[in-house]
Protein backbone atom coordinates (compact mmCIF):
# COMPACT_ATOMS: atom_id res chain seq x y z
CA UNK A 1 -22.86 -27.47 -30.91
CA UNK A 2 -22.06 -31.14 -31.16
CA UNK A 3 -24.13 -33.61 -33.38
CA UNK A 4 -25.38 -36.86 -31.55
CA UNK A 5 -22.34 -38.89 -33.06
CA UNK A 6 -19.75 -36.52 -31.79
CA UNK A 7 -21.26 -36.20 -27.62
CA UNK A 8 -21.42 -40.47 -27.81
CA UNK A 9 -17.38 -40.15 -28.55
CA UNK A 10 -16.86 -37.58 -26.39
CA UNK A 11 -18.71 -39.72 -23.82
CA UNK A 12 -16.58 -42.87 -24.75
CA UNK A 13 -13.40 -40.69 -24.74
CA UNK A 14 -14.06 -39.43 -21.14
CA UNK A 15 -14.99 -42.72 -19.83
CA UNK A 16 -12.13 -44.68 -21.25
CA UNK A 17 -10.13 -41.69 -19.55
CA UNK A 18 -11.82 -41.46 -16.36
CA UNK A 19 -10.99 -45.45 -16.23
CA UNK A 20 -7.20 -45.40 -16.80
CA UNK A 21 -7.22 -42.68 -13.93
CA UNK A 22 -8.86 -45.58 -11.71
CA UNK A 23 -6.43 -47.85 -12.82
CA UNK A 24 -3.38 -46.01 -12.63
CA UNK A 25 -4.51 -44.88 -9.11
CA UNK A 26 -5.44 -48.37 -7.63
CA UNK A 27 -2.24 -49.99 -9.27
CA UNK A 28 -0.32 -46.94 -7.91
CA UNK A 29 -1.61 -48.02 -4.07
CA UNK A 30 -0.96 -51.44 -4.10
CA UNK A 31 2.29 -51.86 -2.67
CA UNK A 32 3.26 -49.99 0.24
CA UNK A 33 6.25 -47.37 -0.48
CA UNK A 34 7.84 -44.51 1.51
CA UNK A 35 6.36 -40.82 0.66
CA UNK A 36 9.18 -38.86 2.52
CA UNK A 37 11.85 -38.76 5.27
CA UNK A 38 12.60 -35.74 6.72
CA UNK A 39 15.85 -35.16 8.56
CA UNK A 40 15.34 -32.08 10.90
CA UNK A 41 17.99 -32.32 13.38
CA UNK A 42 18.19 -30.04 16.74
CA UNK A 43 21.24 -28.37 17.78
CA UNK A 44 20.44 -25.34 20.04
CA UNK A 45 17.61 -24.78 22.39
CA UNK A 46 17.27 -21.69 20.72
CA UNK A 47 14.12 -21.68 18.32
CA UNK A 48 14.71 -20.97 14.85
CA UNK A 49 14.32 -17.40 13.09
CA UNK A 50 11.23 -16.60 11.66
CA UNK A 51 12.01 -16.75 7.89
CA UNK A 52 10.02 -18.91 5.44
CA UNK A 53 13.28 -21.11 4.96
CA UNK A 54 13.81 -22.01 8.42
CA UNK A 55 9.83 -22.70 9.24
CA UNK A 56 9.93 -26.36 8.87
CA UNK A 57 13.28 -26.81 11.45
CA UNK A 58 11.18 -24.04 13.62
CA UNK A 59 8.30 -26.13 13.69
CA UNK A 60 10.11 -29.41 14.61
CA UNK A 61 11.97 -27.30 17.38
CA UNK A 62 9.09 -26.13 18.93
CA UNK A 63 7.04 -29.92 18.97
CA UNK A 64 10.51 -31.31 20.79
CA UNK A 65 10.66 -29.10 22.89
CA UNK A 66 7.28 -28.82 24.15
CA UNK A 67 6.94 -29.14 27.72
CA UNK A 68 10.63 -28.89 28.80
CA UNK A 69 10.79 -26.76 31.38
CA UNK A 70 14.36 -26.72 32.77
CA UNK A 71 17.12 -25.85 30.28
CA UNK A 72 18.67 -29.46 31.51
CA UNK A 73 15.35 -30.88 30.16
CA UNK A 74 15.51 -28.74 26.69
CA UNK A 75 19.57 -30.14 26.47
CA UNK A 76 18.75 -33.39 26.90
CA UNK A 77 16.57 -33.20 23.84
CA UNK A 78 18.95 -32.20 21.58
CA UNK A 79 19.76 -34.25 18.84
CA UNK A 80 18.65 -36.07 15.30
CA UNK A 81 14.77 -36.64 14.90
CA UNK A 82 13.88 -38.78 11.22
CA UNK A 83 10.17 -38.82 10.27
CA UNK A 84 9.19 -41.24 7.82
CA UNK A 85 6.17 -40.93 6.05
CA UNK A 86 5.17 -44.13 4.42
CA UNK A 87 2.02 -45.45 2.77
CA UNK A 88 0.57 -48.97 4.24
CA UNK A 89 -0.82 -50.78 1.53
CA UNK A 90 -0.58 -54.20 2.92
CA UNK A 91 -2.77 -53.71 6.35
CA UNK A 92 -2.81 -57.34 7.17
CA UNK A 93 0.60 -58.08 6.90
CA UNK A 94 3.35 -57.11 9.35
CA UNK A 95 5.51 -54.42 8.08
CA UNK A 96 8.62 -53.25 10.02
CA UNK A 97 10.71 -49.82 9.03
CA UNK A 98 14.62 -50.10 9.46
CA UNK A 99 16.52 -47.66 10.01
CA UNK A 100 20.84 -48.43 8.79
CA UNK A 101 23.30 -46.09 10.36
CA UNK A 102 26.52 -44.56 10.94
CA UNK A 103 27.45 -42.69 13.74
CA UNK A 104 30.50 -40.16 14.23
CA UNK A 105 31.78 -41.93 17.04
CA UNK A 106 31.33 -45.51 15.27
CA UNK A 107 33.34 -44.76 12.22
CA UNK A 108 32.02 -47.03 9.32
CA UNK A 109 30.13 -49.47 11.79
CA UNK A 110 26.62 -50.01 10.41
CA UNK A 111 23.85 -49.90 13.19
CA UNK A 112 20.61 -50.96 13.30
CA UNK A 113 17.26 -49.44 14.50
CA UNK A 114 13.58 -51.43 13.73
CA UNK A 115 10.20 -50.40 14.03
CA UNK A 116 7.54 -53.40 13.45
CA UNK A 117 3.76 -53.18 12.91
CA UNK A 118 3.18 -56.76 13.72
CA UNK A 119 -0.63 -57.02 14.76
CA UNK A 120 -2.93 -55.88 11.77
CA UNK A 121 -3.50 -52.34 10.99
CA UNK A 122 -7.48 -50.70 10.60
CA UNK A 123 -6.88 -50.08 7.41
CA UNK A 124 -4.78 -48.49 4.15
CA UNK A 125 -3.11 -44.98 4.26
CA UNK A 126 0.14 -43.30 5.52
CA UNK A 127 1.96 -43.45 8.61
CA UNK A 128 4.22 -41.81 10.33
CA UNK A 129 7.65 -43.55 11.62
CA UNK A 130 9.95 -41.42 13.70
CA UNK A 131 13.57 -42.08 14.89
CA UNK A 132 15.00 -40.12 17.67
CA UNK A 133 18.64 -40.08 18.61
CA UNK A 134 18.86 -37.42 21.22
CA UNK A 135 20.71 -37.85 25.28
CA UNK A 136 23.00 -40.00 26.86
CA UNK A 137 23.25 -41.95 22.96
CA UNK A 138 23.77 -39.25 21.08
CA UNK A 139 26.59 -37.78 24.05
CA UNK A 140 28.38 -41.61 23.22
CA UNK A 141 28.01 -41.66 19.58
CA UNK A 142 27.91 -38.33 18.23
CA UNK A 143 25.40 -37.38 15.27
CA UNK A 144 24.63 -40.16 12.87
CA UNK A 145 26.32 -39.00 9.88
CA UNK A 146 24.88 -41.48 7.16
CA UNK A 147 21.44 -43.01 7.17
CA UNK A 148 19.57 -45.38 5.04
CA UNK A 149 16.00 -46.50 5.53
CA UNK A 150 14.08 -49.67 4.41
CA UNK A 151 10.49 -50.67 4.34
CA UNK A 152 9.46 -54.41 4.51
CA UNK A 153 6.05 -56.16 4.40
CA UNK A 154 5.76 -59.33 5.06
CA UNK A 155 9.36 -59.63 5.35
CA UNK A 156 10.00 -58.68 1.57
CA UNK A 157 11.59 -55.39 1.28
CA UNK A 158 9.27 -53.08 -0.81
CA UNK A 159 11.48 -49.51 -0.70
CA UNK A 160 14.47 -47.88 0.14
CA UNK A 161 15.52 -44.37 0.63
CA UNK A 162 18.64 -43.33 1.57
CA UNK A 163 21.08 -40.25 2.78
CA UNK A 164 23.02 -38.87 -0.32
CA UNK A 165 26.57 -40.57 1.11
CA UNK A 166 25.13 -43.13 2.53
CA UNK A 167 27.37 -46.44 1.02
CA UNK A 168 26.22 -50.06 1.13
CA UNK A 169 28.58 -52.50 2.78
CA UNK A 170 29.03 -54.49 -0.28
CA UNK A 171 30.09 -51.76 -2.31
CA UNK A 172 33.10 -51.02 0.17
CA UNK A 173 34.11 -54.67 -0.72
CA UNK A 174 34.08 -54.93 -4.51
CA UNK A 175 37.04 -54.67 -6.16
CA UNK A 176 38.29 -50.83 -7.66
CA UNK A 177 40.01 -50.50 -10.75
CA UNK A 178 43.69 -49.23 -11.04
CA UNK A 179 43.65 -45.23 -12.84
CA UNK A 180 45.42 -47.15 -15.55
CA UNK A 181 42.44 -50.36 -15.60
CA UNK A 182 40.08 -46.68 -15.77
CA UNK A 183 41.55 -45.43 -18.42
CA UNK A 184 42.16 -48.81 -20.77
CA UNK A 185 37.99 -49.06 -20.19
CA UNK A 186 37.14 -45.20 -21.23
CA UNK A 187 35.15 -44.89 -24.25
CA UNK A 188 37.67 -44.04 -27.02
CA UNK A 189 36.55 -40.43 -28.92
CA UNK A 190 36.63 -40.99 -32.39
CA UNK A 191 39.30 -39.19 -34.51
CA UNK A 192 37.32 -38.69 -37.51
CA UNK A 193 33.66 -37.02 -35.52
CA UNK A 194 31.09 -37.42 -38.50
């Protein structure tokens, strides 16, 4: 049992605690940020098997290609599908998602696909961006082989997630050192190791 002294600091303790949650939580939501993009391309008009590893590619298979009838209509719907889950912090400001990228027909030409929320939103939360390259656009370009996505509010960019080779412009441009300029900057190892 705990004497009167001992509850009143366990009191204190809990409510200093249960106020940095608050805080952490309402500094957490105050800028808007992307939760997740998910790249679930379709290839085949086949569905998917039915193991646990395959239920998420399944699942996007089977909401594309709801309602095609005709195996034209089920080809034509082939293709790259990006959802982007993002939370809306900022609903009275615009807010536009951007989609940079590369093509296997365009080689390294960067292209350029927007979303904007211009008119105010009801309120906070997340929401769901999608970006479809599927039919005659997909036939042209191929699949897009590098991707990076951008979220701006108010015309500020807030977050960025990109594909895993997905290279920025600038970086092609800067300069790259000579294998001998590499070595000459390598950390030394030390001859004597103490």
């Amino acid at each position: 049992m705990l004497n009167t002294p001992q509850k009143n600091c366990l009191r204190r303790c809990l409510l200093l605690g249960a106020l940095a949650v608050a805080s952490l939580l309402s500094s957490c939501s105050t800028t808007p940020y992307i939760v997740t993009v998910s790249d679930l391309p379709l290839k085949e008009t086949r569905l998917p098997g039915m193991e646990w590893q395959l239920s998420s590619k399944r699942a996007n298979a089977q909401y594309v290609l709801y309602g095609a009838n005709s195996n034209k209509e089920r080809t034509a719907r082939l293709g790259d599908y990006y959802y982007v889950l993002w939370y809306d912090a900022q609903p009275s400001v615009p807010a536009r998602v951007e989609m940079l990228y590369t093509q296997a027909a365009t080689a390294s030409k960067v292209l350029v696909s927007n979303v904007e929320f211009t008119k105010p939103r009801s309120s906070r939360g997340m929401r769901k961006t999608t970006f479809v390259f599927n039919g005659p656009q997909r036939a042209r370009r191929g699949d897009v082989l590098t991707w990076r996505i951008n979220l701006y509010s108010d015309g500020k960019l807030m977050d960025s997630h990109r594909s895993y080779l997905w290279m920025d412009p600038e970086d092609l441009w800067q300069p790259r050192l000579s294998e001998k300029q590499q070595q000459d900057e390598a950390p030394k190892a030390d001859a004597h190791p103490s």
